[in-house]
N, C-alpha and C. Protein backbone atom coordinates (compact mmCIF):
# COMPACT_ATOMS: atom_id res chain seq x y z
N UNK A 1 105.95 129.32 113.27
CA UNK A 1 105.87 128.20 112.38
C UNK A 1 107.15 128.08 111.54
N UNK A 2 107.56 129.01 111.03
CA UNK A 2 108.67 128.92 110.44
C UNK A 2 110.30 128.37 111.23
N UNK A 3 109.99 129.24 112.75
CA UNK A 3 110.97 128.54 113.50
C UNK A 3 111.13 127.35 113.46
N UNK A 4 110.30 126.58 113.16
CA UNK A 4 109.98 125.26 113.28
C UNK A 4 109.98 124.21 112.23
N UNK A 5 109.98 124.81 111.25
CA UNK A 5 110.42 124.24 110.00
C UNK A 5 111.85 124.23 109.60
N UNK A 6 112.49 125.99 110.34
CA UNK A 6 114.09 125.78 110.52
C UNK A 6 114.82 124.48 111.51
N UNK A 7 114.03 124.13 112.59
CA UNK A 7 114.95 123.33 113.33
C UNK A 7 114.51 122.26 112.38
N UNK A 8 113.13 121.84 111.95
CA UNK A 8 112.89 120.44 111.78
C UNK A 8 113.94 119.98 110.83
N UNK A 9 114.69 121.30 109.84
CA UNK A 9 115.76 121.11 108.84
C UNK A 9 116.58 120.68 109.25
N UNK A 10 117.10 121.23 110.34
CA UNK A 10 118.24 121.46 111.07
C UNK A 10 118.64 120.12 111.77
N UNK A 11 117.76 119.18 112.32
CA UNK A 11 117.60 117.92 113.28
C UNK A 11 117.39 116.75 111.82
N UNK A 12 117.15 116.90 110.90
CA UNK A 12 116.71 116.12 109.97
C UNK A 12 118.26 116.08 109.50
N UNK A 13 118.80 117.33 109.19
CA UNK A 13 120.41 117.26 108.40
C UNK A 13 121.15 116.52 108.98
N UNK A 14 121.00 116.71 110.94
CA UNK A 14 122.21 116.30 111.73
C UNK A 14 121.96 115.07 111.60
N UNK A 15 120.74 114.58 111.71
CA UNK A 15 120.48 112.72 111.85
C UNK A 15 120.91 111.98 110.86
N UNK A 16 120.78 112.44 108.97
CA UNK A 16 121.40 112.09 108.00
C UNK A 16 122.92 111.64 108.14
N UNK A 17 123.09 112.99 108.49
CA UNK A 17 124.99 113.09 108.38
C UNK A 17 125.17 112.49 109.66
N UNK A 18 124.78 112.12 110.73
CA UNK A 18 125.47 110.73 111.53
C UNK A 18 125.30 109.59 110.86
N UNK A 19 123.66 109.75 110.59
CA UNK A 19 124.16 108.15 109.78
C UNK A 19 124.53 107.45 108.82
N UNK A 20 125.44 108.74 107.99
CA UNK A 20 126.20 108.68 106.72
C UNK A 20 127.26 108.31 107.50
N UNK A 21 127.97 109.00 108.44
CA UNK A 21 129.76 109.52 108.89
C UNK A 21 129.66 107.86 109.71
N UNK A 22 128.27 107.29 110.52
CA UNK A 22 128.65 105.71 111.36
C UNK A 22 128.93 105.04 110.50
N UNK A 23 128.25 104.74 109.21
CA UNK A 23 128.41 103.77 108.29
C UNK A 23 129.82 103.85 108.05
N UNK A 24 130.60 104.53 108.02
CA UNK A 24 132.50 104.58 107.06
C UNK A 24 132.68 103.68 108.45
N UNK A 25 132.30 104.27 110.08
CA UNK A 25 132.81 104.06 110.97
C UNK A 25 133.00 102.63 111.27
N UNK A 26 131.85 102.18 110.95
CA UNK A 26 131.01 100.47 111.54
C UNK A 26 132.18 99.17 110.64
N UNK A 27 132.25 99.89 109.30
CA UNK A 27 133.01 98.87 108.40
C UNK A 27 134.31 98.71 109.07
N UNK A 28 134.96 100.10 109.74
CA UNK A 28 136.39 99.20 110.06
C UNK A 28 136.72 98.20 111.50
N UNK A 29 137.43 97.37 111.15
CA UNK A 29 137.86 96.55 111.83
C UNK A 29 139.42 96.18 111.57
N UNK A 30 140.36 95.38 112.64
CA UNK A 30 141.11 94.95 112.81
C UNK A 30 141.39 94.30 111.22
N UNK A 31 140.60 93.32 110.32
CA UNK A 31 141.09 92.75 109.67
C UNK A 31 141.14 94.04 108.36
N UNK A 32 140.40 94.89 107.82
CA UNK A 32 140.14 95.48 107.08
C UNK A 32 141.19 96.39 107.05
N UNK A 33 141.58 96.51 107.95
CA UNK A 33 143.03 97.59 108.59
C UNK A 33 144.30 96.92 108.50
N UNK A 34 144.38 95.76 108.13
CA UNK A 34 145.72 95.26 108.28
C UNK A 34 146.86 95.46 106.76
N UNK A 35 146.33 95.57 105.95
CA UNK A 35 147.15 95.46 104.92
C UNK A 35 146.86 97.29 103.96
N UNK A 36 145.99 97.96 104.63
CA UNK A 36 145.92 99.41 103.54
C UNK A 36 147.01 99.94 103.73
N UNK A 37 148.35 100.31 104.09
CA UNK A 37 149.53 100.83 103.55
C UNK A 37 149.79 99.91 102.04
N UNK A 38 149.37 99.06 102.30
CA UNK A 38 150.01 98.10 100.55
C UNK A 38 148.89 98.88 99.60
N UNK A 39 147.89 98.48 99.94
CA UNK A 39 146.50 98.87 98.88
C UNK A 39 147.03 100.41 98.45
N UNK A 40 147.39 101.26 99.73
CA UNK A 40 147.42 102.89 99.00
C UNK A 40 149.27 102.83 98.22
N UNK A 41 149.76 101.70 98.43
CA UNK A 41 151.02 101.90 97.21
C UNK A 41 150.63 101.46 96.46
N UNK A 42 149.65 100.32 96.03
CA UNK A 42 149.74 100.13 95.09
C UNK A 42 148.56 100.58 94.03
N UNK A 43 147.94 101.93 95.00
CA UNK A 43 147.22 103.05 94.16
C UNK A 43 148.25 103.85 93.47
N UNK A 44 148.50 104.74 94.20
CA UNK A 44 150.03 105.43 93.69
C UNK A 44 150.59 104.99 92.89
N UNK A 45 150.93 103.57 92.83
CA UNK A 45 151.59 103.41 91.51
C UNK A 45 150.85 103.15 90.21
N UNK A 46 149.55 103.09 90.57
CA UNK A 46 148.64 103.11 89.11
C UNK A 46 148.21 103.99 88.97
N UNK A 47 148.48 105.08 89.63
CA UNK A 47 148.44 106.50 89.15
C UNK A 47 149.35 106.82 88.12
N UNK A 48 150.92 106.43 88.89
CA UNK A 48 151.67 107.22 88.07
C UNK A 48 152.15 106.78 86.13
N UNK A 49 151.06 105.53 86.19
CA UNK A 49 151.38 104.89 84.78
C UNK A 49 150.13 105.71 83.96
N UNK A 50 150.08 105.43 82.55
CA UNK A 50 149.23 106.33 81.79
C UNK A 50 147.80 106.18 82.00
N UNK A 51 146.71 106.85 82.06
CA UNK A 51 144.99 106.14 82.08
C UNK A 51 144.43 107.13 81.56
N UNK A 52 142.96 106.93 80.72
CA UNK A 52 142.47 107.83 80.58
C UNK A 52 141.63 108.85 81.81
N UNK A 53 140.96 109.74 81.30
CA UNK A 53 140.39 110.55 82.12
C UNK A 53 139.26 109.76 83.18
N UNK A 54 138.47 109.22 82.58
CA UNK A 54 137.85 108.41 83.43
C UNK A 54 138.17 107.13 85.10
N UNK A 55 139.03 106.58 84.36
CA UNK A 55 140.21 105.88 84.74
C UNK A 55 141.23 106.84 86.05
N UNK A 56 141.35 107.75 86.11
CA UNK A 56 142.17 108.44 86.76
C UNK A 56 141.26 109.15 87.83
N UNK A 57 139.60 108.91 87.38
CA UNK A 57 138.89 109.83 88.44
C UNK A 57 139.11 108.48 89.21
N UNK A 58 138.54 107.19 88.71
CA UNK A 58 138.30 106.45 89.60
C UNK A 58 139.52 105.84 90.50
N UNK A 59 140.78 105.99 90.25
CA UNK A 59 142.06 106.22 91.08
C UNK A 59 141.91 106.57 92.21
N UNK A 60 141.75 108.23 91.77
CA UNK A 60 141.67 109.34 92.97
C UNK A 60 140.42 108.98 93.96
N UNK A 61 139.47 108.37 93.53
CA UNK A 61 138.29 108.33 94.28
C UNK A 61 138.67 106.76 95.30
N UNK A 62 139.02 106.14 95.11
CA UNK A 62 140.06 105.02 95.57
C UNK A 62 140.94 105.38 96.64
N UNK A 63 142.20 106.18 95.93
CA UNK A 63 143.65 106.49 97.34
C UNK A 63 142.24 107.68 98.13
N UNK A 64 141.49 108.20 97.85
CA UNK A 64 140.64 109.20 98.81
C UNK A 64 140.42 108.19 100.00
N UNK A 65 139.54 107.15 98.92
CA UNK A 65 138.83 106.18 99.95
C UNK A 65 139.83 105.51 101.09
N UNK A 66 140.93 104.75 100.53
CA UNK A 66 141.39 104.28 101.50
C UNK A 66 142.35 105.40 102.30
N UNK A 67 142.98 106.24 101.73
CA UNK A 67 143.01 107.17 103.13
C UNK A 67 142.40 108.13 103.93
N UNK A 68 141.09 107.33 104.12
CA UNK A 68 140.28 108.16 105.11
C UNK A 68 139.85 106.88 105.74
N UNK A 69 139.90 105.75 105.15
CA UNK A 69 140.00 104.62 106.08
C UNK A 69 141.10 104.20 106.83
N UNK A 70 142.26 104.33 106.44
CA UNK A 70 143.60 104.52 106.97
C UNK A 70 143.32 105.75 108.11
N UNK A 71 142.60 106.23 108.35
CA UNK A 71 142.55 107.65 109.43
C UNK A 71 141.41 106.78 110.42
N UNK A 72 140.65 106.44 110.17
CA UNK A 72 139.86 105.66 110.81
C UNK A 72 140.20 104.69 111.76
N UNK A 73 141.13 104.02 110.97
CA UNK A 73 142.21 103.00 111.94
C UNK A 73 142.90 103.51 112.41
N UNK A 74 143.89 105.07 112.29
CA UNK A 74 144.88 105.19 113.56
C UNK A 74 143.91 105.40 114.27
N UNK A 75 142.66 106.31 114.51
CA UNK A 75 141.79 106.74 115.23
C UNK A 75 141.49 105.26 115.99
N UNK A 76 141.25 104.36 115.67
CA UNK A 76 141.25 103.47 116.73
C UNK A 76 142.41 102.32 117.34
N UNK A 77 143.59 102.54 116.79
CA UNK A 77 144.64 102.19 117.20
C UNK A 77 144.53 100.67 116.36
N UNK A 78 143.85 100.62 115.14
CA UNK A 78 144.86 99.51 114.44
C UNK A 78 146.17 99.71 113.82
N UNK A 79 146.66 98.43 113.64
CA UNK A 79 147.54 98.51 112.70
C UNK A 79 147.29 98.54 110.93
N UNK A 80 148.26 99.74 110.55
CA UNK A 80 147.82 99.22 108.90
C UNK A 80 148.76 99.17 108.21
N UNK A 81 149.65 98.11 108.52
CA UNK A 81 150.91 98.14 107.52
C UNK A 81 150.97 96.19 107.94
């Protein structure tokens, strides 16, 4: 019984986390991909001006975002510049 409560964990985690990791997947497209080299400069550069603490998480949580969407698109051979 317990074996069985380990896999049911185990099959329950993997099904979550696919259908967390498709969702980033499903959003990109050709158009969404065309211009993030601009979007992540012009993160970077509102980094490097003053913000508070708050302000600076939500930066970082931003250039994260779009470069892992930027990885998404070489992965499928858009362009992003």
């Amino acid at each position: 019984m317990l074996i069985l409560n380990k896999l049911g964990v185990l099959f329950t985690f993997m099904f979550l986390s696919h259908v967390v990791l498709a969702g980033d997947n499903e959003k990109i497209n050709v158009h969404s991909c065309a211009q993030i080299d601009n979007k992540i400069a012009k993160a970077k550069t509102a980094m490097e001006n003053r913000y508070r603490e708050k302000k600076g998480q939500s930066l970082r949580a931003k250039l994260k975002s779009l470069q892992k969407q930027k990885t998404y698109c070489k992965r499928k051979n858009f362009s992003t510049s």
